[in-house]
Protein backbone atom coordinates (compact mmCIF):
# COMPACT_ATOMS: atom_id res chain seq x y z
CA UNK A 1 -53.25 -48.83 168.47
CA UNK A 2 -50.86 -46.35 166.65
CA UNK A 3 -50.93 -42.45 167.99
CA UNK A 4 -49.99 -39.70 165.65
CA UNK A 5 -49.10 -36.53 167.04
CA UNK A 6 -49.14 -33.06 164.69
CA UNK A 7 -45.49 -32.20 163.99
CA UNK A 8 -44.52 -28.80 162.91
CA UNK A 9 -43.93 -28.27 159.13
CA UNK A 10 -40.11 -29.09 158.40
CA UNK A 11 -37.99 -26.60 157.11
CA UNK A 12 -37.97 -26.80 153.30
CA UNK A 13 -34.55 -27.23 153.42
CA UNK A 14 -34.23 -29.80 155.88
CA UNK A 15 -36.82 -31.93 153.90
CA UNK A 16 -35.09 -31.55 150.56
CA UNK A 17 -32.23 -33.05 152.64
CA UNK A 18 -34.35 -35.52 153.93
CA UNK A 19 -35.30 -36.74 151.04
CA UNK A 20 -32.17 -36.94 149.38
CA UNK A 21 -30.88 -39.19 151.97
CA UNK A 22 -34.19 -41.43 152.39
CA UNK A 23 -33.59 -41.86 148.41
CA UNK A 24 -30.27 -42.93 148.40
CA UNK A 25 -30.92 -45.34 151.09
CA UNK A 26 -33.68 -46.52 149.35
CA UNK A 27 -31.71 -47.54 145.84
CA UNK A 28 -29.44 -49.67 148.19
CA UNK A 29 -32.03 -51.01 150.20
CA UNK A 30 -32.91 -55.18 149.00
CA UNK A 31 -36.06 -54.91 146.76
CA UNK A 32 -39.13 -56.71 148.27
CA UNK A 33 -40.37 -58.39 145.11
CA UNK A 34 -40.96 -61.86 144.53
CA UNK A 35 -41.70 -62.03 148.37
CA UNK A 36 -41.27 -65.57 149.83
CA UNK A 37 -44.23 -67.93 150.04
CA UNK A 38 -44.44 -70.32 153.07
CA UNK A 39 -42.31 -73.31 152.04
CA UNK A 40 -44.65 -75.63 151.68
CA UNK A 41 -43.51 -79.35 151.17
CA UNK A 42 -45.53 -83.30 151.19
CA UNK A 43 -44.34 -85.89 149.54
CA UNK A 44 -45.76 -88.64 147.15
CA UNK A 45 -44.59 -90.56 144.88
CA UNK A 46 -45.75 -90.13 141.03
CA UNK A 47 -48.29 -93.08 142.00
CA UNK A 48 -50.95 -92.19 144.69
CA UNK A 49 -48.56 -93.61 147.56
CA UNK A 50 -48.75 -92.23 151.26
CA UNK A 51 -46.65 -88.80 151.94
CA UNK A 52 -43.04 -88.97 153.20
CA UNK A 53 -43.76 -88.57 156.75
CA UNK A 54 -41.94 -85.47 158.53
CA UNK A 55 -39.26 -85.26 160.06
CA UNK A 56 -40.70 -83.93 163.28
CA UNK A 57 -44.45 -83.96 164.81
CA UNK A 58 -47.52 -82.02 162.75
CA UNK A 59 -47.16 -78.42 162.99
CA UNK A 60 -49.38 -76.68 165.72
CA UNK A 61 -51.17 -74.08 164.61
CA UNK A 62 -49.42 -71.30 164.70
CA UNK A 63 -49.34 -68.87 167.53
CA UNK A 64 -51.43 -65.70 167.80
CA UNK A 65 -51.38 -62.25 168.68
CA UNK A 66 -53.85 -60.07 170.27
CA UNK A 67 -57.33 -59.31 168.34
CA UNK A 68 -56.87 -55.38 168.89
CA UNK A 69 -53.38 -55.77 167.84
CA UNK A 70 -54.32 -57.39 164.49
CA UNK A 71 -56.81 -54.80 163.91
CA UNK A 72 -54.28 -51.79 164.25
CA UNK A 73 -51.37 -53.46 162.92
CA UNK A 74 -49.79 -55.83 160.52
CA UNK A 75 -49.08 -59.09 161.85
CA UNK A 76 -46.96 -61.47 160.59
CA UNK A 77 -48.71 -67.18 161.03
CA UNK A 78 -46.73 -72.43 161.87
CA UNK A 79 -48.94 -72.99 162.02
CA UNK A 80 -49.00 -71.77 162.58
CA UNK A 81 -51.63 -66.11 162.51
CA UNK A 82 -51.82 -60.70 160.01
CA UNK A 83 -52.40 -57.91 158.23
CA UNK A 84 -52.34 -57.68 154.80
CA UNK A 85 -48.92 -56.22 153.05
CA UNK A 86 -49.90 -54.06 149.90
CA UNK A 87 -47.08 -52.78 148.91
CA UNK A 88 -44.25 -55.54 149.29
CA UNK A 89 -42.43 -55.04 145.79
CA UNK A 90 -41.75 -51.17 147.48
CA UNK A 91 -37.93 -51.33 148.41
CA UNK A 92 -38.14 -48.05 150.15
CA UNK A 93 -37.31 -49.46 153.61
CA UNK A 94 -34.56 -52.13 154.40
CA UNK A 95 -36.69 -55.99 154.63
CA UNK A 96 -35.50 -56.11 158.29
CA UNK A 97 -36.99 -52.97 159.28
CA UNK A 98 -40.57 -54.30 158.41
CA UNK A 99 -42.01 -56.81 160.80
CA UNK A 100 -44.90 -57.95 159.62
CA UNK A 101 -45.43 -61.03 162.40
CA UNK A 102 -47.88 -63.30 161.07
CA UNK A 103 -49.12 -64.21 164.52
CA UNK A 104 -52.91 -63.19 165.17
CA UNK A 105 -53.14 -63.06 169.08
CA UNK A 106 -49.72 -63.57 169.16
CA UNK A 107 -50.12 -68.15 166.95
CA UNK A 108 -41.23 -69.60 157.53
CA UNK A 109 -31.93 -64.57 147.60
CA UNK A 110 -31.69 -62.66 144.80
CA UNK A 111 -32.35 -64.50 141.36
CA UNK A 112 -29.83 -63.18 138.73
CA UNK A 113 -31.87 -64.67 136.36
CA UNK A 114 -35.93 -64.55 135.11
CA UNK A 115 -37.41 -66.73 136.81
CA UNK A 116 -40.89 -68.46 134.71
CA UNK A 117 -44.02 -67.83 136.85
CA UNK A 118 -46.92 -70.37 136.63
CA UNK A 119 -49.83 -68.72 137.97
CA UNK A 120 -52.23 -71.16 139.30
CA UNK A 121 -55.37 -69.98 138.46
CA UNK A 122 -58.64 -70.76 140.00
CA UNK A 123 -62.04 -71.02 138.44
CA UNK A 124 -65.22 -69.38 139.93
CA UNK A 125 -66.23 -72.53 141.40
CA UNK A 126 -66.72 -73.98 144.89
CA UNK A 127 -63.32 -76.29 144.27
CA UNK A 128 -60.68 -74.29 143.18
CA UNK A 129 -58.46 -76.62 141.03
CA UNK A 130 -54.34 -75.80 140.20
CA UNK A 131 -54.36 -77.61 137.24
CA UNK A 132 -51.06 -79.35 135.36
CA UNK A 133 -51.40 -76.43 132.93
CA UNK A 134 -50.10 -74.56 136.06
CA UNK A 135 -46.35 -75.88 135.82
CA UNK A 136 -46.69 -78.21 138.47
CA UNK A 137 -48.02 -81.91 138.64
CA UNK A 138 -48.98 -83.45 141.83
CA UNK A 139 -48.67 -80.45 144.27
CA UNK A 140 -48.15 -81.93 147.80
CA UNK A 141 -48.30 -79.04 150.33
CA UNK A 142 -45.70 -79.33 153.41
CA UNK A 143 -45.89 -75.76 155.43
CA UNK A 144 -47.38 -72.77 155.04
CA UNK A 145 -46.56 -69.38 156.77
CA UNK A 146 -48.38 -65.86 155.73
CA UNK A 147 -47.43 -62.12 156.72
CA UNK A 148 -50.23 -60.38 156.12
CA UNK A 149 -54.55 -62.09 155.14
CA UNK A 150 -53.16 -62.87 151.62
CA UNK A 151 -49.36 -62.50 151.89
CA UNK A 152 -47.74 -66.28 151.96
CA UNK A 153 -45.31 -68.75 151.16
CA UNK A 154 -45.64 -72.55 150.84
CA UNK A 155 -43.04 -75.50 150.77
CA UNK A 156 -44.12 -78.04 148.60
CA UNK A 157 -43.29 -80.99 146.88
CA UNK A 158 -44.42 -81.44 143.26
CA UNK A 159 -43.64 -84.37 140.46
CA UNK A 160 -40.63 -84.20 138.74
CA UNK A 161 -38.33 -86.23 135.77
CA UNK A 162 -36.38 -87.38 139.25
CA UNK A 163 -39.17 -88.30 141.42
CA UNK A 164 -40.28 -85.47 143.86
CA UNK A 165 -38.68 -82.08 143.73
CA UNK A 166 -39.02 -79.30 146.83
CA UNK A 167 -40.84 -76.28 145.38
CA UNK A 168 -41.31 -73.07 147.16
CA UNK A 169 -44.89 -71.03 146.00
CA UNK A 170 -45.76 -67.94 146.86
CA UNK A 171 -49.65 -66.44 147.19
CA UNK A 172 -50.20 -62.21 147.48
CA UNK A 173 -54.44 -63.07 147.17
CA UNK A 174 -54.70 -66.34 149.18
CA UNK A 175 -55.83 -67.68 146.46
CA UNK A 176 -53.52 -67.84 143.44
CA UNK A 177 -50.09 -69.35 144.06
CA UNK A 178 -47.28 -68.82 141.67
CA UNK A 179 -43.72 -70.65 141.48
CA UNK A 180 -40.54 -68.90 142.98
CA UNK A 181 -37.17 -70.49 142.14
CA UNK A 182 -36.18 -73.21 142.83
CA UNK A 183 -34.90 -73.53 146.64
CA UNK A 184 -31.39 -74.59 147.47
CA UNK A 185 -32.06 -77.03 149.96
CA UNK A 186 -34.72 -79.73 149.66
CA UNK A 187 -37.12 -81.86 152.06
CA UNK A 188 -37.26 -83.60 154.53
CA UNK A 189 -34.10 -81.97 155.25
CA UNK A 190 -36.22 -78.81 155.69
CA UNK A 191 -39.73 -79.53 156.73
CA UNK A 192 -40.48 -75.66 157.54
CA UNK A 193 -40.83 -72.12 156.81
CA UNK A 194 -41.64 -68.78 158.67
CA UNK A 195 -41.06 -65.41 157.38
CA UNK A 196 -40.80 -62.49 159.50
CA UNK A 197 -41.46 -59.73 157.22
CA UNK A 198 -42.35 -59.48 153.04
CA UNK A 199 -38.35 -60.28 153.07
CA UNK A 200 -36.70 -61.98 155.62
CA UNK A 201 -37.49 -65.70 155.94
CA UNK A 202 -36.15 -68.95 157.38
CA UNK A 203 -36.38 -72.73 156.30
CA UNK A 204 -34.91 -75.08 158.42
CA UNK A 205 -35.06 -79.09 159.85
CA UNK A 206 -33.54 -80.16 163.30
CA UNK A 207 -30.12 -80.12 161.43
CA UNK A 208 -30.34 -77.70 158.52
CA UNK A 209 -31.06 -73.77 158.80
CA UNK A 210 -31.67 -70.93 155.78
CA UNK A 211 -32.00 -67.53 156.02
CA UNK A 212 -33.66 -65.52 152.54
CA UNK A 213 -33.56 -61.56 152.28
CA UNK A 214 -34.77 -61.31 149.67
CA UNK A 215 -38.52 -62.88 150.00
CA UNK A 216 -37.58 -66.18 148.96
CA UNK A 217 -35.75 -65.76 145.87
CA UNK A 218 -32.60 -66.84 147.28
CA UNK A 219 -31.72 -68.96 150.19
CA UNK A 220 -28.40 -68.78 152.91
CA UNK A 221 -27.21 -71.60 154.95
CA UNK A 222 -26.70 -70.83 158.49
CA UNK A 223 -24.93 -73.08 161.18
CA UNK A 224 -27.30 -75.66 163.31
CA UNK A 225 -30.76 -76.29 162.86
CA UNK A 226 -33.96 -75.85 164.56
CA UNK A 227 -37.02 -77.90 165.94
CA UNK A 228 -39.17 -74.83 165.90
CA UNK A 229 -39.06 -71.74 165.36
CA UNK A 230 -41.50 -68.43 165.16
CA UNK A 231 -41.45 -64.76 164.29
CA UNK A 232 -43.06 -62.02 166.36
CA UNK A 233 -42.18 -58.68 168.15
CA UNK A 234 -38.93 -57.91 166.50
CA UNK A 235 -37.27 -61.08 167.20
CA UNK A 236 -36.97 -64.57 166.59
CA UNK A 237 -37.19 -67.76 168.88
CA UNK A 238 -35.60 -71.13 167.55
CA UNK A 239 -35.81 -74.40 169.45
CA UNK A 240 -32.01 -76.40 169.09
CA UNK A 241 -31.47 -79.54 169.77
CA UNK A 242 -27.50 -80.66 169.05
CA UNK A 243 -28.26 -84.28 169.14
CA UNK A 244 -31.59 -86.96 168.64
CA UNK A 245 -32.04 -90.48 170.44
CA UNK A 246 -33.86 -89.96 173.58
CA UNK A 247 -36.22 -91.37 171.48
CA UNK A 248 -36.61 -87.94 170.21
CA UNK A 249 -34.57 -84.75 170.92
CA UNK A 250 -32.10 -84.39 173.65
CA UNK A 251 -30.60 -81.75 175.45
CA UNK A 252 -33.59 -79.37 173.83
CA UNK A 253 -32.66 -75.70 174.26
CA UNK A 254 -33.79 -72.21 172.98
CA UNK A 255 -31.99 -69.23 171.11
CA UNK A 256 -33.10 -65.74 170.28
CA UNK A 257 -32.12 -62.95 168.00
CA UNK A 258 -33.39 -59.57 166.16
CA UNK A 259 -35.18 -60.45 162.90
CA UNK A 260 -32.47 -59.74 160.68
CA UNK A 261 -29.71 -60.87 162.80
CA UNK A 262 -27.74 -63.77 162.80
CA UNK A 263 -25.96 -63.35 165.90
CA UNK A 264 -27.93 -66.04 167.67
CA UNK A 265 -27.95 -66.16 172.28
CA UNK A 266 -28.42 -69.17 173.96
CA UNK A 267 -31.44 -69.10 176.14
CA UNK A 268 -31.77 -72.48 178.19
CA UNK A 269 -34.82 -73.49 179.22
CA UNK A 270 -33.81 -74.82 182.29
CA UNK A 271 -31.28 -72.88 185.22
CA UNK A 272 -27.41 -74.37 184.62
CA UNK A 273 -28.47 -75.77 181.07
CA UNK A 274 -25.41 -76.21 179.07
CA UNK A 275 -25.42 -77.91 175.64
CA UNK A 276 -24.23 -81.51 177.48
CA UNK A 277 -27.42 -81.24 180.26
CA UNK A 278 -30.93 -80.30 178.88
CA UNK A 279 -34.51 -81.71 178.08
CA UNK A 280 -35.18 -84.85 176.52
CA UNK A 281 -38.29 -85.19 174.66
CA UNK A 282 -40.48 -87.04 172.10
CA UNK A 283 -41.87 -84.13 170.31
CA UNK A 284 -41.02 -79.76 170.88
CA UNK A 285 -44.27 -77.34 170.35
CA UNK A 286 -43.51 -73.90 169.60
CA UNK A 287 -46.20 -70.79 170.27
CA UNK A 288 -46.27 -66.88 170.84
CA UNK A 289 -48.66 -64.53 171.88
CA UNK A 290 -48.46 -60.79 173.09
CA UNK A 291 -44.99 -60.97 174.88
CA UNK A 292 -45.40 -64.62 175.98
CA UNK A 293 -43.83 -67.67 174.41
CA UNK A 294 -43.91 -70.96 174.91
CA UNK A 295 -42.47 -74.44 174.79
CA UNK A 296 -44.66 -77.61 175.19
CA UNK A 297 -42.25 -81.11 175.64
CA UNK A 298 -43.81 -84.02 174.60
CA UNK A 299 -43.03 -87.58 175.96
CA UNK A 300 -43.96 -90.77 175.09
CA UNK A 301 -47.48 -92.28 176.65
CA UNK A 302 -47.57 -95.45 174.19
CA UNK A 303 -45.77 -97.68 175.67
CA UNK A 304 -48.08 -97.51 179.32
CA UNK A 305 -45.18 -96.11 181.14
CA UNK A 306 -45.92 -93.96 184.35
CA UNK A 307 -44.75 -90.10 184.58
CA UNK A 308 -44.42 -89.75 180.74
CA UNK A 309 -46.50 -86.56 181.16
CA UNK A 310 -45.59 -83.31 179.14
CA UNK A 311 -43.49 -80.09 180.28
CA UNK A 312 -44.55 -77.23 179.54
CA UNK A 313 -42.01 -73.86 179.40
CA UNK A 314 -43.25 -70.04 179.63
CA UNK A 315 -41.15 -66.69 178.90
CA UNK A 316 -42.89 -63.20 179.48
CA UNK A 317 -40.30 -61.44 177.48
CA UNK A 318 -40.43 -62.63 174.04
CA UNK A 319 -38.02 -65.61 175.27
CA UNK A 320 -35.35 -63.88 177.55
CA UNK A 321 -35.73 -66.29 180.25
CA UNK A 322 -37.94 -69.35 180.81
CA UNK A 323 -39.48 -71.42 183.59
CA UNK A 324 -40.87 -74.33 184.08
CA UNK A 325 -44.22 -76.18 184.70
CA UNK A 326 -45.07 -79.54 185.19
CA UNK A 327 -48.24 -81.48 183.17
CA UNK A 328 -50.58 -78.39 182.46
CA UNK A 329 -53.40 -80.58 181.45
CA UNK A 330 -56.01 -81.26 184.76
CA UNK A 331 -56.15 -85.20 185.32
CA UNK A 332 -58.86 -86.75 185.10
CA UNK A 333 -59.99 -90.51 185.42
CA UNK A 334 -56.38 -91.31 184.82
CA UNK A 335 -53.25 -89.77 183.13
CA UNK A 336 -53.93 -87.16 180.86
CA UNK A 337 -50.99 -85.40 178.54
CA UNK A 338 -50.70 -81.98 176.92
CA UNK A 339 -49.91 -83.19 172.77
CA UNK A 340 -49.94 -79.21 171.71
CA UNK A 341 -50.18 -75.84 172.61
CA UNK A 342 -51.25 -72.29 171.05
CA UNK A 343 -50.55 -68.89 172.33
CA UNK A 344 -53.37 -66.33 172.51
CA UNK A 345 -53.56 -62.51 173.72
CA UNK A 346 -53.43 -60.85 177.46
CA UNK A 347 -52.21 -63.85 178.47
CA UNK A 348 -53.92 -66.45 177.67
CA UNK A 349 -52.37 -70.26 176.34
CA UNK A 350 -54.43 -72.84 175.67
CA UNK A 351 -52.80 -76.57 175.52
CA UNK A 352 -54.49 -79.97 173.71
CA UNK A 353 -55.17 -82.77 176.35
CA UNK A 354 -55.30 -86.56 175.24
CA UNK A 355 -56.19 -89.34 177.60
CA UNK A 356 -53.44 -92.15 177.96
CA UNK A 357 -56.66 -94.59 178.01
CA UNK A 358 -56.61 -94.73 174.18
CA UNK A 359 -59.94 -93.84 173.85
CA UNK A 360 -59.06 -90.96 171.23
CA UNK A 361 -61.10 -88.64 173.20
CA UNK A 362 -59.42 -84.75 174.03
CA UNK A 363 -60.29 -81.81 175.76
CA UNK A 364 -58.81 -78.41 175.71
CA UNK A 365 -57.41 -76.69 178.89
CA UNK A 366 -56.71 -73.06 179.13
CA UNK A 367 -54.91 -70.18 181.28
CA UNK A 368 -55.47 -66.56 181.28
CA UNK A 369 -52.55 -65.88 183.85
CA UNK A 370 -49.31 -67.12 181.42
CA UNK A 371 -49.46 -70.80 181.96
CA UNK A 372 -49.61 -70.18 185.55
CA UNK A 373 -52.88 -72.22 186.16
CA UNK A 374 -55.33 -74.02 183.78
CA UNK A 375 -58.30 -75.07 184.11
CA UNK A 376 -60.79 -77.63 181.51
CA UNK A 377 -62.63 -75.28 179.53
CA UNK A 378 -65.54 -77.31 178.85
CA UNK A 379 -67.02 -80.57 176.69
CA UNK A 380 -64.50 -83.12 175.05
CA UNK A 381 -63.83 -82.27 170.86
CA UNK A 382 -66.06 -83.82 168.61
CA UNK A 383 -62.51 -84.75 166.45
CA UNK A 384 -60.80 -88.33 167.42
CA UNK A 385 -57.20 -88.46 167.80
CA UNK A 386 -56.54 -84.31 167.26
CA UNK A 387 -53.11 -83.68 166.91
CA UNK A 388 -53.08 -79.87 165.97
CA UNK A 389 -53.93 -77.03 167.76
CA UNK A 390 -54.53 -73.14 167.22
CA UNK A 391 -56.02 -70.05 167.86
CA UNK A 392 -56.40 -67.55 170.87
CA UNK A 393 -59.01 -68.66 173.48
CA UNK A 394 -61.02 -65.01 173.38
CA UNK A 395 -62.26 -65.24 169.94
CA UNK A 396 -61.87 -68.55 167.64
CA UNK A 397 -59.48 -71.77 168.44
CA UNK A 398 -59.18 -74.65 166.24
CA UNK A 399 -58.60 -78.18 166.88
CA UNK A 400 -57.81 -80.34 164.09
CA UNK A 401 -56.03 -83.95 163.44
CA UNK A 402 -56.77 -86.91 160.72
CA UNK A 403 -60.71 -87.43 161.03
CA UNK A 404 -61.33 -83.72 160.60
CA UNK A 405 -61.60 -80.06 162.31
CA UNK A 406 -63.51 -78.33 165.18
CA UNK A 407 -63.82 -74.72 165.94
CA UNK A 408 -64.61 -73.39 169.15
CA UNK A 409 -65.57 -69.52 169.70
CA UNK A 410 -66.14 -69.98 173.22
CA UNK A 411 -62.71 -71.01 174.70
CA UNK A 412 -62.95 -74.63 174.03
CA UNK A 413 -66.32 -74.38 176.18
CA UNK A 414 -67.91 -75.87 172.98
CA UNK A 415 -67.31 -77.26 169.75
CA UNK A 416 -68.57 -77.19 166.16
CA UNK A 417 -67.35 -79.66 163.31
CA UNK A 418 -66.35 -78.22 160.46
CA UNK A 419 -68.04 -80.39 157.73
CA UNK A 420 -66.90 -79.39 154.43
CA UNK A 421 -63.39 -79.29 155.37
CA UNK A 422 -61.60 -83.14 155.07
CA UNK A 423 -59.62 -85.19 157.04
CA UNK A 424 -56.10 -86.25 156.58
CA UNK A 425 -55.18 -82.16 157.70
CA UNK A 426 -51.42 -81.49 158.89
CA UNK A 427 -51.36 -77.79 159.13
CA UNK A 428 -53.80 -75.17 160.77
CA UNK A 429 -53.20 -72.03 161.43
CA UNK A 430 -54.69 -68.09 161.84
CA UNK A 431 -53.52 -64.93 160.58
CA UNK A 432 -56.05 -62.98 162.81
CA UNK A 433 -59.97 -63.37 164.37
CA UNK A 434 -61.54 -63.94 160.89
CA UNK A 435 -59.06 -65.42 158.67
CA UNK A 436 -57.41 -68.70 159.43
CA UNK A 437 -56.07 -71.56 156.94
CA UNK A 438 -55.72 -75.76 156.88
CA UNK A 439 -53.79 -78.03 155.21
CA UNK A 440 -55.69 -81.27 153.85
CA UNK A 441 -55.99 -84.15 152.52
CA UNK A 442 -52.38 -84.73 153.21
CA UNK A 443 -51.03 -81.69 151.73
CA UNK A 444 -53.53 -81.96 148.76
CA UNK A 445 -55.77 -78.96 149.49
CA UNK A 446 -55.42 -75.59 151.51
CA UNK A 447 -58.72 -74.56 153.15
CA UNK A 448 -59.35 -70.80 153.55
CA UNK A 449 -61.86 -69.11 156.29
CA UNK A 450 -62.57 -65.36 155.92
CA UNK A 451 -65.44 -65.86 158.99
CA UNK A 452 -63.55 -66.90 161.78
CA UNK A 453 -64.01 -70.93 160.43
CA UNK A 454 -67.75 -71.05 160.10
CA UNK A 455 -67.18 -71.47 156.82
CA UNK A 456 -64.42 -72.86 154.65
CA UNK A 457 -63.23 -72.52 150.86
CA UNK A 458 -60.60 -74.62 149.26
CA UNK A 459 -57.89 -74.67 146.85
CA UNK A 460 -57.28 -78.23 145.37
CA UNK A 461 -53.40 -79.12 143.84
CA UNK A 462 -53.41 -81.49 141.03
């Protein structure tokens, strides 16, 4: 919680100076309009065909930060978790001074010309429908990322004279999206968005990176690329990899830098990492909560080999320095392997646990001590096959993959389905206790709770 402390008056003529200076900073100061909506992007073709799949595994949901924090201050929420920002066209203050992580519990350009806007506008009905009328034809949803309840961005795909163009959209309701410009790079080379504040935002692939001041409008390439990559506590933690063939990633590594800053620092996950030594893995998981970050390694259990289990990687300083832990999932009645994780509050990580058996059947294990030790929280999910993950173990997690969505309010103890909600759902993700949001239907339809998921309310693409 914020403390405020009386201050004696301020000289009149000190504040007149004050002033003065605070308004001059502010006419230089990038404006915070046309904020950036979470790049969202799926493909189809015109036809109903299946999406272009991504470039790298589903997003986890996003990771959190802690409930009290949310409640006394804005937080910015993969995949992906906020307090609303209601006054984001203010320019007053610089975009990198306001970080607005979207991470509940602590779980991503200046136009010089008008851009159109096409609102999409719902009806007062249970569906709400984004018609053609809207601008946009066959709206395929990719990533979202929020910094505040109703603050977001999306990367989309939508139908174009060409075939499939990359859209960017941009909500400041939840509700209504609207069209930004055009973006300057396209998918699947970026798969991803995350925006730190109502101005500073970053799209990126594992080889393509792009920084936005200016909410969205316009779009910087950077060198490199990233795997993953979240906002949260003044900084900003990427996951590199320089090369791919292991099958997946190799030599996986981590950087860090100020939001705002492009002066990236190597962090290696392992002692005496250098860019030709590192981790190889099948699939990276990025999460954050409170101070604590961390990266889950995924191998490959398909093909029946032995000691294919996961790694998992923890930081207690916002990604300074990392160490390592074998498996974190208990085994039980055979091999068992971690497929994602999500950061929560005080401590607390909670990681998905599939059986190599094949039987489709998962559990969730969880920590309260940092990764340190975990323990089965409780009954396996009433979801086959879940591939995403989200939430903070203290107050709501979510469990999702393609045969639909559980929520659990117990710490994974036990689980409800989610029945209105549909399958086919590659994005989950919180901005705080009560408010959380899925991608479904394969990027057709984004699926809004207010209650902490006991109930859901969708907005349909066309």
């Amino acid at each position: 919680m914020s403390v405020f402390r009386r201050r004696r008056p301020i000289d009149s003529s000190v504040e007149r100076a004050l002033r003065a200076s605070l308004a001059a900073q502010a006419r230089q100061a990038p404006s915070g309009a046309g904020l950036p909506e979470r790049i969202l992007a799926a493909v189809d073709s015109p036809q109903p065909e299946p999406l272009e799949p991504p470039l790298e595994p589903p997003r986890r949901w996003v990771g959190w930060a802690l409930p009290a924090v949310a409640a006394a201050a804005a937080v910015a929420a993969v995949a992906v978790g906020i307090s609303v920002i209601g006054n984001s066209g203010n320019p007053g203050a610089p975009a990198a001074d306001r970080d607005h992580s979207h991470r509940f519990g602590g779980n991503l350009h200046s136009s010089t010309f008008a851009v159109p806007t096409h609102v999409i506008t719902p009806p007062s009905t249970p569906t709400t429908t984004a018609t053609e009328t809207a601008g946009l034809r066959q709206v395929r949803i990719i990533d979202l990322t929020f910094v505040g309840s109703n603050d977001g961005w999306a990367l989309a795909t939508a139908a174009c004279p060409t075939g499939r163009c990359t859209e960017l959209l941009r909500t400041h309701d939840g509700t209504h999206w609207s069209r930004l410009a055009a973006p300057s790079f396209r998918f699947p080379a970026v798969a991803h968005i995350r925006f730190a504040n109502d101005g500073i935002g970053y799209a990126f692939g594992p080889s393509a990176f792009y920084v936005t001041n200016d909410g969205g409008r316009t779009w910087q390439r950077q060198p490199g690329g990233a795997l993953a990559l979240e906002t949260f506590n003044g900084n900003v933690i990427r996951v590199t990899s320089p090369q791919s063939g292991c099958p997946g990633p190799c030599n996986v590594s981590t950087e860090v830098v100020p939001i705002g800053s492009t002066a990236w620092t190597s962090v290696p996950l392992t002692a005496g990492q250098d860019r030709g030594t590192g981790i190889a893995a099948v699939g990276v998981y990025l999460s954050r909560g409170g101070d604590d970050a961390y990266v889950l390694a995924t191998q490959n259990p398909a093909g029946g080999a032995q000691n294919e289990t996961s790694t998992l990687f923890r930081s207690t300083n916002n990604g300074g320095a990392w160490s390592r832990r074998s498996e974190p999932c208990p085994q039980r009645g055979g091999e068992v392997d971690s497929t994602a994780v999500a950061a929560g509050a005080q401590g607390d990580v909670a990681v998905l646990c599939v059986a190599r058996s094949g039987t489709g059947r998962a559990f969730v294990a969880v920590s309260r001590d940092a990764g340190a030790r975990f323990a089965s929280a409780g009954v396996p999910l009433p979801v086959r096959y879940p591939t995403l993950l989200a939430g903070d173990a203290r107050t709501v997690l979510a469990a999702a993959g393609p045969s639909g969505l559980a929520v659990s309010r117990d710490g994974g103890a036990t689980w409800q389905l989610a029945p209105d909600v549909p399958g086919g759902i590659t994005f989950v993700g919180f901005e705080n206790s009560q408010v959380g949001r899925v991608v479904a239907q394969h990027g057709r339809s984004i699926w809004t709770t207010r209650d902490g998921g006991r109930s859901w309310t969708p907005v349909t693409f066309r």
